[in-house]
N, C-alpha and C. Protein backbone atom coordinates (compact mmCIF):
# COMPACT_ATOMS: atom_id res chain seq x y z
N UNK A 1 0.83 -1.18 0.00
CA UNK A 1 0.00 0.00 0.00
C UNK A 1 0.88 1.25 0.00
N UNK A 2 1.94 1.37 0.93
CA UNK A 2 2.22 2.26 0.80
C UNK A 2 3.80 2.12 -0.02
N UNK A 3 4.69 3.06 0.06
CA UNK A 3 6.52 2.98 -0.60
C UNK A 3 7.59 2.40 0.39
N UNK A 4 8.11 1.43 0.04
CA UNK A 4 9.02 1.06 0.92
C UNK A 4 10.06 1.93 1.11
N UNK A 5 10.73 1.99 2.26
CA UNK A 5 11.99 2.83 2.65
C UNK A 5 13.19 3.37 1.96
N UNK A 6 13.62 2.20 0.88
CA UNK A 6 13.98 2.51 -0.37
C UNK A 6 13.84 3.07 -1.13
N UNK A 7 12.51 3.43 -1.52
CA UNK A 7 11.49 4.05 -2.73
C UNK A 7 11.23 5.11 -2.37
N UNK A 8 11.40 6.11 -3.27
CA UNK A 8 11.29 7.92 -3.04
C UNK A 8 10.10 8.04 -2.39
N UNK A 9 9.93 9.30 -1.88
CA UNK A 9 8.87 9.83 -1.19
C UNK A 9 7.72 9.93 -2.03
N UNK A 10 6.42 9.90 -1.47
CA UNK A 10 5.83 9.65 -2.60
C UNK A 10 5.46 11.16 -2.78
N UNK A 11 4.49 11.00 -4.12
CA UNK A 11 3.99 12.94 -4.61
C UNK A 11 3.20 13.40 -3.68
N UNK A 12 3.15 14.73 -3.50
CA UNK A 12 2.09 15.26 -2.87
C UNK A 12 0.55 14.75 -3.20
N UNK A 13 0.54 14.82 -4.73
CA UNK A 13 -0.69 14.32 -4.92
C UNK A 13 -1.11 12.99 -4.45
N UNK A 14 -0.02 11.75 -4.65
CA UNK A 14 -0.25 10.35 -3.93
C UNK A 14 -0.74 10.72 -2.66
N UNK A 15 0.05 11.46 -2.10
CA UNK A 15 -0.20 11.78 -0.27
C UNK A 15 -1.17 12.17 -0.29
N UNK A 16 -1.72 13.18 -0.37
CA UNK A 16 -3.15 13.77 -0.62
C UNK A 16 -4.41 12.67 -0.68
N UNK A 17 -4.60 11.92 -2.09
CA UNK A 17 -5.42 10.78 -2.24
C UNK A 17 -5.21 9.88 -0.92
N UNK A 18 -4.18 9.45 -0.51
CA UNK A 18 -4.35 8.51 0.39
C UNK A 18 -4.62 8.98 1.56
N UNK A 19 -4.36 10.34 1.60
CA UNK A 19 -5.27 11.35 2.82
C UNK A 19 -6.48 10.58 2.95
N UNK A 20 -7.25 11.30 1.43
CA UNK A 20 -8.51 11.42 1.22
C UNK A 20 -9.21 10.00 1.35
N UNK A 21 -8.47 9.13 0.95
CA UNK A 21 -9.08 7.93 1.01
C UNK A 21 -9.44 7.55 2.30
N UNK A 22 -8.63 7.40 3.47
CA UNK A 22 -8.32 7.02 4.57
C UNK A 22 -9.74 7.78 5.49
N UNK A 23 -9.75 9.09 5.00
CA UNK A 23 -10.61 9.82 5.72
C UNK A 23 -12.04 8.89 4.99
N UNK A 24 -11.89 9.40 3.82
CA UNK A 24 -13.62 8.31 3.18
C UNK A 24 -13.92 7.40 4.05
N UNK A 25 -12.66 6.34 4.22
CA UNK A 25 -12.77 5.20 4.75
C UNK A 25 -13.28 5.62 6.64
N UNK A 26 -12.73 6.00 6.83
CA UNK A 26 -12.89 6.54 8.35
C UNK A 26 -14.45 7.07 8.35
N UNK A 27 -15.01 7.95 7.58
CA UNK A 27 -15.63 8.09 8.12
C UNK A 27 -17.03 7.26 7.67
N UNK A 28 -16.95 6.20 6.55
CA UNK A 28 -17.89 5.47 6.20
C UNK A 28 -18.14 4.18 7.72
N UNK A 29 -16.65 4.09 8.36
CA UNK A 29 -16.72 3.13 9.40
C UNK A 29 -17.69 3.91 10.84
N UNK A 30 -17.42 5.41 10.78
CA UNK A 30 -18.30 6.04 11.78
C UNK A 30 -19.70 6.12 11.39
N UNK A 31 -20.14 5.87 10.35
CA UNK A 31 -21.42 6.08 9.81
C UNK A 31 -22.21 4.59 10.52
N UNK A 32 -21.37 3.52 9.81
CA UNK A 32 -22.04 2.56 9.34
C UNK A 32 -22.56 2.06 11.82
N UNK A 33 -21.34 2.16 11.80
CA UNK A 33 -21.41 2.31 13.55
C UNK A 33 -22.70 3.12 14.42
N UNK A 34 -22.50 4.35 13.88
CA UNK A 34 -23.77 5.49 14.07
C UNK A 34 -24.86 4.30 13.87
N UNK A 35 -24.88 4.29 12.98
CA UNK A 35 -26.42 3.47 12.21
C UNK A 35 -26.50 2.16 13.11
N UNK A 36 -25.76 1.48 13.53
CA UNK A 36 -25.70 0.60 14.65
C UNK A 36 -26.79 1.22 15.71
N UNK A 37 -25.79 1.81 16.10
CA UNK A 37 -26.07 2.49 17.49
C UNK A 37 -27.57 3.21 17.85
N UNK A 38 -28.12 3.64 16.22
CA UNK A 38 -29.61 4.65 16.19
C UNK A 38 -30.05 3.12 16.45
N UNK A 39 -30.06 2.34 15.71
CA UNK A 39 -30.82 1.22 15.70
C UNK A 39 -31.40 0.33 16.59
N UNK A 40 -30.16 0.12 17.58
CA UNK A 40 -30.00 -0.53 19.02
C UNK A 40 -30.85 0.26 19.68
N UNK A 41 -30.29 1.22 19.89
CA UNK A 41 -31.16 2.23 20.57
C UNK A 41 -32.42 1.94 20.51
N UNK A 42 -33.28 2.36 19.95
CA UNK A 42 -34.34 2.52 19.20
C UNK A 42 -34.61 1.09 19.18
N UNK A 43 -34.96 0.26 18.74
CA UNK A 43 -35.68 -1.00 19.08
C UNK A 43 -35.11 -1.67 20.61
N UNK A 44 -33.79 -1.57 21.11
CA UNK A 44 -33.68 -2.84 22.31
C UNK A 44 -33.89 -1.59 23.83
N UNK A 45 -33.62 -0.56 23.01
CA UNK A 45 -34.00 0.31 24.52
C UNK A 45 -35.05 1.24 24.56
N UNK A 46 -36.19 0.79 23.20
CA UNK A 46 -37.42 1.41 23.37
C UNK A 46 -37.07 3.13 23.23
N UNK A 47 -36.27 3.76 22.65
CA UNK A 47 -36.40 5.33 22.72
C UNK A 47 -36.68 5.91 21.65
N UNK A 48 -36.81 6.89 21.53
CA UNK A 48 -37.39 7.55 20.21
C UNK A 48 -36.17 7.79 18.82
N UNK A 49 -36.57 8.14 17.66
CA UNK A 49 -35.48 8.13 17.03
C UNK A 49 -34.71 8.96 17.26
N UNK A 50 -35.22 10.03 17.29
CA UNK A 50 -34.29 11.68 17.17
C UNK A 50 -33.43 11.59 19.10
N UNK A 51 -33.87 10.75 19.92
CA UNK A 51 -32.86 10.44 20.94
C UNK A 51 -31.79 9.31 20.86
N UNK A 52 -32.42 8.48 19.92
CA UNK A 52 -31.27 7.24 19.57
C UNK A 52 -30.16 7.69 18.99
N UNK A 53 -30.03 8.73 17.90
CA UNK A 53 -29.17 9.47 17.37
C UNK A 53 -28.49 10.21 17.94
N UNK A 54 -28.82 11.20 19.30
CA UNK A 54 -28.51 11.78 20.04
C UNK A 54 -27.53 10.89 21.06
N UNK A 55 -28.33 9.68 21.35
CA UNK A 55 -27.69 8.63 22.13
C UNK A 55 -26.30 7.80 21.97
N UNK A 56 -26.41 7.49 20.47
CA UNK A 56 -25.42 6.97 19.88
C UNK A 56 -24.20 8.31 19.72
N UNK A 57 -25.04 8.93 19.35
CA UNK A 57 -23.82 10.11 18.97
C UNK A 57 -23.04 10.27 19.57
N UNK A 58 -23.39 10.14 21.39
CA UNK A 58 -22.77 11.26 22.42
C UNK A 58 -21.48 9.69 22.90
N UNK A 59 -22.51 8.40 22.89
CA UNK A 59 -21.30 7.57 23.12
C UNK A 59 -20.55 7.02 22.10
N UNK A 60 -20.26 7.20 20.80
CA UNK A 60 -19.68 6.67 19.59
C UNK A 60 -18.33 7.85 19.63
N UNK A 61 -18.83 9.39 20.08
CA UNK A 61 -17.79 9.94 20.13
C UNK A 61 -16.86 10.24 21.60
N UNK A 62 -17.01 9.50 22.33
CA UNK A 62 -17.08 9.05 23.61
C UNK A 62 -17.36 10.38 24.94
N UNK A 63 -18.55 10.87 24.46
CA UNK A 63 -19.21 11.70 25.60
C UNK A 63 -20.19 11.39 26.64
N UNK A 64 -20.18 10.55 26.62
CA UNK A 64 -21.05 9.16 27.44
C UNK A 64 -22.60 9.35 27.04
N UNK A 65 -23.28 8.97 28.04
CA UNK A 65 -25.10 8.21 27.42
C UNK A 65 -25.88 9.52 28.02
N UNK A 66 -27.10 10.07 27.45
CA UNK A 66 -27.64 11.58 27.72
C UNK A 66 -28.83 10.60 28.04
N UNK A 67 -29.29 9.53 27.34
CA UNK A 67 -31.05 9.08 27.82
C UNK A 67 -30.75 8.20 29.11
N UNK A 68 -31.61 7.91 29.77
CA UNK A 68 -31.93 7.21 30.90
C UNK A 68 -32.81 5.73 30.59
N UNK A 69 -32.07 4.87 30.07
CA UNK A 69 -32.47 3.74 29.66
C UNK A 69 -33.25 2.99 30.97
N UNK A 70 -34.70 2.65 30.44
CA UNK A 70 -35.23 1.63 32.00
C UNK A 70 -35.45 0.15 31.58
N UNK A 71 -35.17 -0.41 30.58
CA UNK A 71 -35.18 -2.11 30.40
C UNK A 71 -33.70 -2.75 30.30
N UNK A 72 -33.66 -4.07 31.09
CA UNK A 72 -32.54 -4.55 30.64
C UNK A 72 -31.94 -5.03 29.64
N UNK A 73 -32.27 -5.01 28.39
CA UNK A 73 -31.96 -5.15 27.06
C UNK A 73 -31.49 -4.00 26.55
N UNK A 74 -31.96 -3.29 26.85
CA UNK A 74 -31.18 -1.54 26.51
C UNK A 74 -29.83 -1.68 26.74
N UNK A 75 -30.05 -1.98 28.02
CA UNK A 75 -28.77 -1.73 29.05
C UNK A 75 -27.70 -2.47 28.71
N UNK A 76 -28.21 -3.80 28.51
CA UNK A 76 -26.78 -4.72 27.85
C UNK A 76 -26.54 -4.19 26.58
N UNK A 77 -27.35 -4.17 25.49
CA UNK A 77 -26.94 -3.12 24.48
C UNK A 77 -26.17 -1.95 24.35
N UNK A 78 -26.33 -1.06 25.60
CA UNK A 78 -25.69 0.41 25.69
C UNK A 78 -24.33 -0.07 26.17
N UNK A 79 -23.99 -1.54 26.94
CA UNK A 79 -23.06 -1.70 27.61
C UNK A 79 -22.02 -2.14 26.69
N UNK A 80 -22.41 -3.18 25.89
CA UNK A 80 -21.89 -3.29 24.56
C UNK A 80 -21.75 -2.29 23.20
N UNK A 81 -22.30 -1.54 23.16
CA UNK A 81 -22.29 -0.49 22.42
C UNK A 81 -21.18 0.53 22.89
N UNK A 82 -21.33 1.01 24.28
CA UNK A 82 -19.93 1.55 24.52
C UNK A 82 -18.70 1.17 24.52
N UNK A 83 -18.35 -0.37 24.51
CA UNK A 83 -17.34 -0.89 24.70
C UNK A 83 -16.43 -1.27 22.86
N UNK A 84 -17.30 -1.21 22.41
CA UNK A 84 -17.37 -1.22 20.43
C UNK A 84 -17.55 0.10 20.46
N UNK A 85 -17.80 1.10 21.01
CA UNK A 85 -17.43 2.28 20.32
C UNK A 85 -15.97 3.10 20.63
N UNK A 86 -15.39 2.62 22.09
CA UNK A 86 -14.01 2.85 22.53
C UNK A 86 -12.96 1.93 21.46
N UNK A 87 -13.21 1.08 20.98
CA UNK A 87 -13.01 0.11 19.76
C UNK A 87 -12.93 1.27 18.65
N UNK A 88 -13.81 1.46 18.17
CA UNK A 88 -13.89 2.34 16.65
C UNK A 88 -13.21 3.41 16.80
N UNK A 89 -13.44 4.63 17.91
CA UNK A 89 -12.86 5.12 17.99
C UNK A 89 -11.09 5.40 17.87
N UNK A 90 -10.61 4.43 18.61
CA UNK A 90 -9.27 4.07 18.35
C UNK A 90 -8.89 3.54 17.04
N UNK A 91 -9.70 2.81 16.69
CA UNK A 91 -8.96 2.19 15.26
C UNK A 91 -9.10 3.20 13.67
N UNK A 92 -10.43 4.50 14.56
CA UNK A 92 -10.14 5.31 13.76
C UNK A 92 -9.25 6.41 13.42
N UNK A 93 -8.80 6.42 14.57
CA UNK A 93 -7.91 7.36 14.88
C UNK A 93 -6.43 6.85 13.94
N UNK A 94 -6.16 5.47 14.19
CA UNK A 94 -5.23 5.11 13.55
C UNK A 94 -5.09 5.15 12.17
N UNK A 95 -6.20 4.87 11.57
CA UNK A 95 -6.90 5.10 10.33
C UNK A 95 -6.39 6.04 9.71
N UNK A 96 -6.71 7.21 10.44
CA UNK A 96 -6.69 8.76 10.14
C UNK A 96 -5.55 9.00 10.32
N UNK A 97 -4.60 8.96 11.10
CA UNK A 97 -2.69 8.62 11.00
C UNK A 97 -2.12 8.66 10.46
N UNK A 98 -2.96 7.54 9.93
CA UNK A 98 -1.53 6.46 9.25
C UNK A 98 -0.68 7.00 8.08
N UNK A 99 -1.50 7.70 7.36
CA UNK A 99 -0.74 7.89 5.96
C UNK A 99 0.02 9.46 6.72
N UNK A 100 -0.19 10.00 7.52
CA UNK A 100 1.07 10.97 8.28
C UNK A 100 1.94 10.51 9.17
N UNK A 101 1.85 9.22 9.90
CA UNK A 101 2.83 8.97 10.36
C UNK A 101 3.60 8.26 9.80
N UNK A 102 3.44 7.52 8.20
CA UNK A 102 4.12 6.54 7.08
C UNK A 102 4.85 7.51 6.70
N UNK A 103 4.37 8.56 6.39
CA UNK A 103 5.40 10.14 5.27
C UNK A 103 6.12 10.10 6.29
N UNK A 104 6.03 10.61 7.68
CA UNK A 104 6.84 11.46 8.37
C UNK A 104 7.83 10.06 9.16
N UNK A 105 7.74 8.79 8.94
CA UNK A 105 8.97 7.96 9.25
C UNK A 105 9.70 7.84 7.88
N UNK A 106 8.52 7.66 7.23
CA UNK A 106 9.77 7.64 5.78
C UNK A 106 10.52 9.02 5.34
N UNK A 107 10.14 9.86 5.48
CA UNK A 107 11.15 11.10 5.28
C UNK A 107 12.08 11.15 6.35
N UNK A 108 12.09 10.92 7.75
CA UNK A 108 13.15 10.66 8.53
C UNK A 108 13.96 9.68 8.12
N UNK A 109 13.65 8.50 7.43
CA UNK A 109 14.51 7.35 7.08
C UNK A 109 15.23 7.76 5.47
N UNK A 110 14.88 8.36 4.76
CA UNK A 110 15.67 8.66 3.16
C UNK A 110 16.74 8.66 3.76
N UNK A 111 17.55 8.03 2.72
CA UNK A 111 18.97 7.59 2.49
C UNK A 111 19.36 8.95 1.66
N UNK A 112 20.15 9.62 2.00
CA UNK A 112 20.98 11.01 1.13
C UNK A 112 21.56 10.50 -0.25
């Protein structure tokens, strides 16, 4: 995927696209998660839509839970849902990285 250590730096424009890609990718993985999360919400903890969204939102970006869930199916849901969203979070982050921390070891490593 990316240039081995050997292999010139790549173009700005390469860098750029694989920006762009990475981010696409990132944020199609926060979507598809979101949409999890409205869903769960909303059927296993009985809440309305426009709070499931609210709900998911606040713990997917890890601001914790705003509704007051009262069934236990919610609850194991929300419990699992937060623990997969400390998950996404991180792996998005790496996601979003990666192609700056690949440039910036490989430009420390060029051979003169």
């Amino acid at each position: 995927m990316y240039e081995h250590k050997k292999q010139p730096l790549a173009s700005k424009d390469k860098f750029i696209r694989r920006v762009l890609r990475n981010v696409t990718f990132s944020f199609c993985i926060i979507a598809i998660c979101l949409l999890i999360g409205i869903v769960g919400y909303h059927y296993l903890a009985g809440i309305s839509w426009i709070d499931s969204l609210h709900n998911a939102s606040m713990i997917l970006s890890g601001m914790g839970p705003v509704v007051n869930i009262q069934n236990d199916m919610g609850k194991y849901f929300s419990s699992f849902y937060a623990l997969f969203s400390g998950i996404v979070f991180v792996s998005n982050l790496g996601i979003l990285l990666a192609p700056l921390a690949h440039r910036l070891f490989h430009k420390l490593n060029l051979e003169e």
